[in-house]
C-alpha atoms as a PDB file:
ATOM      1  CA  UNK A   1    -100.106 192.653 246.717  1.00  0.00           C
ATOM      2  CA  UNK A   2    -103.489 194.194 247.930  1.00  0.00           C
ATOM      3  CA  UNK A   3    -106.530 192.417 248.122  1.00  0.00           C
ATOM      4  CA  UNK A   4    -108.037 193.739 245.040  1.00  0.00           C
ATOM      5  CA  UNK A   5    -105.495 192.691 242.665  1.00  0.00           C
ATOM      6  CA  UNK A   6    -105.421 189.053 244.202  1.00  0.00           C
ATOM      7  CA  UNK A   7    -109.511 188.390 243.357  1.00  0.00           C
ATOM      8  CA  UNK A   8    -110.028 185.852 240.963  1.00  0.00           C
ATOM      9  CA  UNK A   9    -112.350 187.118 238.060  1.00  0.00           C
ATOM     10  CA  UNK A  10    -115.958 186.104 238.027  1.00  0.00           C
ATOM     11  CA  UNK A  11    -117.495 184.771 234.505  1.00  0.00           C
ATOM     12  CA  UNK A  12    -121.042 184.847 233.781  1.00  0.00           C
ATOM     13  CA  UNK A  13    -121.500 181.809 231.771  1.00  0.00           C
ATOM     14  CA  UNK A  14    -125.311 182.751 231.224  1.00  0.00           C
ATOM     15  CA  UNK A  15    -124.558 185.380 229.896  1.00  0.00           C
ATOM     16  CA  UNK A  16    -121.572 184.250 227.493  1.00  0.00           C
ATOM     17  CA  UNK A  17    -123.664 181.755 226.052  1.00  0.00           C
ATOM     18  CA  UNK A  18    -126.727 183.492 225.347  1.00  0.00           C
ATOM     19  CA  UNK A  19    -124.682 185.665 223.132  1.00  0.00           C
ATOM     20  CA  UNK A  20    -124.407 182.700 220.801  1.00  0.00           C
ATOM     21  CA  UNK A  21    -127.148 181.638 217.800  1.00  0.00           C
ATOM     22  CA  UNK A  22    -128.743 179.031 218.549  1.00  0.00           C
ATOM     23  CA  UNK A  23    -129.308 176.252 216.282  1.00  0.00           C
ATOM     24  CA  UNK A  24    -132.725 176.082 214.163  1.00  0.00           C
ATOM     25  CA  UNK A  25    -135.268 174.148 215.951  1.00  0.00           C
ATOM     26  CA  UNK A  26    -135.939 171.839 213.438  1.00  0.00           C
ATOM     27  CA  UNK A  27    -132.914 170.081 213.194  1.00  0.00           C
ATOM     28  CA  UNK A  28    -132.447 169.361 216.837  1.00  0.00           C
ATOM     29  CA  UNK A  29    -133.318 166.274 218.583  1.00  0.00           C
ATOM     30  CA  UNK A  30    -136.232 165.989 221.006  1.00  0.00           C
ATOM     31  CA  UNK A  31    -133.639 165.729 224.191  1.00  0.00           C
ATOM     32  CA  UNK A  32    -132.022 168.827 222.370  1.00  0.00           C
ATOM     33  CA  UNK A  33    -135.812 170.601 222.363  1.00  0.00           C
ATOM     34  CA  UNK A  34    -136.905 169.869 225.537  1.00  0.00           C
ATOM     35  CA  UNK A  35    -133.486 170.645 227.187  1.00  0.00           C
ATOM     36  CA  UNK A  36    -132.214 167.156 228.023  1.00  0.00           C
ATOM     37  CA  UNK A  37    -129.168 168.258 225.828  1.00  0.00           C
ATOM     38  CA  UNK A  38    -127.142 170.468 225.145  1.00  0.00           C
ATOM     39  CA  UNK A  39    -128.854 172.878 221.773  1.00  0.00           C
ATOM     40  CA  UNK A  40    -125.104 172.727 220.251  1.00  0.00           C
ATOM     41  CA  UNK A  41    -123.282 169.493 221.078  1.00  0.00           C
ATOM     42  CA  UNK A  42    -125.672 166.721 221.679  1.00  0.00           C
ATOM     43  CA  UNK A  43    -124.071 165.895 225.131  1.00  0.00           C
ATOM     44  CA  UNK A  44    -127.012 165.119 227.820  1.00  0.00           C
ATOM     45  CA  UNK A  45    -127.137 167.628 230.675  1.00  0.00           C
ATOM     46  CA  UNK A  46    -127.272 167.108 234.352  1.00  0.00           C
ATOM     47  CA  UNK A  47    -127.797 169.564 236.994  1.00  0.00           C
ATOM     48  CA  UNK A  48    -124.273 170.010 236.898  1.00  0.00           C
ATOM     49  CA  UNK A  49    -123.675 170.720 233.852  1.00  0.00           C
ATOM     50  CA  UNK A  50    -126.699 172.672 232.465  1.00  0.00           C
ATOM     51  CA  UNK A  51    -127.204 175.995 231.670  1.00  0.00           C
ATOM     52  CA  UNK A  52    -130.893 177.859 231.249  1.00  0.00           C
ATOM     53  CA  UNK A  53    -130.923 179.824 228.405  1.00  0.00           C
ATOM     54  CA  UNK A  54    -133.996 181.173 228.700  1.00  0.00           C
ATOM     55  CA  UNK A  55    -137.489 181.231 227.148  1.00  0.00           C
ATOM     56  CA  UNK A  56    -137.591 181.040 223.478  1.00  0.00           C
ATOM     57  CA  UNK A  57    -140.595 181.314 220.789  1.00  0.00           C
ATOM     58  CA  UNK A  58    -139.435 179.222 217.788  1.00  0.00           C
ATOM     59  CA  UNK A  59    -141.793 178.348 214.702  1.00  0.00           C
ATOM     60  CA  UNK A  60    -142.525 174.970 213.780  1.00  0.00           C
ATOM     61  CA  UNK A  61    -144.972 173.486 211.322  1.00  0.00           C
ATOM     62  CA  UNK A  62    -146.064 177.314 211.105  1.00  0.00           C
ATOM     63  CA  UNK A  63    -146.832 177.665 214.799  1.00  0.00           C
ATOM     64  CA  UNK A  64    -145.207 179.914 217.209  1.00  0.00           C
ATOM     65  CA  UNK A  65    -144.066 177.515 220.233  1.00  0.00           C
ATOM     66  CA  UNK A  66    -141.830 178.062 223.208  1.00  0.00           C
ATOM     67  CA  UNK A  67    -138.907 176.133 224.021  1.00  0.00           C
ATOM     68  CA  UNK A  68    -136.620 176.324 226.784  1.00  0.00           C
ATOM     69  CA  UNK A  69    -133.212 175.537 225.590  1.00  0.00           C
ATOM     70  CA  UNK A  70    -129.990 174.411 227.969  1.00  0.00           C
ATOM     71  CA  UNK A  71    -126.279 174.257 226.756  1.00  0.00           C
ATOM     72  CA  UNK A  72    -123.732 173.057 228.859  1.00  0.00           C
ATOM     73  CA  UNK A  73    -121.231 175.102 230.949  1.00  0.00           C
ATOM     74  CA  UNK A  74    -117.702 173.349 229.573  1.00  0.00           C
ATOM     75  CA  UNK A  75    -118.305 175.322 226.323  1.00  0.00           C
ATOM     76  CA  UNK A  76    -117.636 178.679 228.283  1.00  0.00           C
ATOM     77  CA  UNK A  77    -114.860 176.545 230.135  1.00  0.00           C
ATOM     78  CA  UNK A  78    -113.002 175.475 226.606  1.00  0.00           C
ATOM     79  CA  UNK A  79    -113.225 178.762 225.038  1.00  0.00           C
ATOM     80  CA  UNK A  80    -115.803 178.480 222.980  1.00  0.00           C
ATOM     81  CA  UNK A  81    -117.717 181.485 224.052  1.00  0.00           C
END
């Protein structure tokens, strides 16, 4: 078997899970909104675990705000993505 069959494919988790909605802003918790936790599951984040999903501009109480959401990598792991 040649080297280029036996290479183990790469996933960008990033990328997978930026390709999902997020969640409306306003019924997140604050560890959810300031990235603590994970936008979709709750579960807290550690360096480990987090991913950045980049800068967001969300509207709340009328205002345009950023936010900075995270999700966790074991959702591209399970299949979710």
């Amino acid at each position: 078997m040649s080297s280029e069959h036996a290479r183990t494919p790469t996933i960008d988790v990033t990328a997978m899970l930026a390709l999902l909605p997020l969640p409306d802003l306003d019924g997140l918790s604050e560890q959810q909104v300031r990235g603590a936790a994970c936008v979709w599951t709750g579960v807290v984040l550690t360096p480990a675990t987090a991913v950045d999903l980049g800068r967001r501009t969300a509207s709340r109480a009328g205002v345009s705000v950023p936010w900075f959401p995270r999700g966790t990598v074991f959702l591209a792991v399970v299949g979710l993505v």
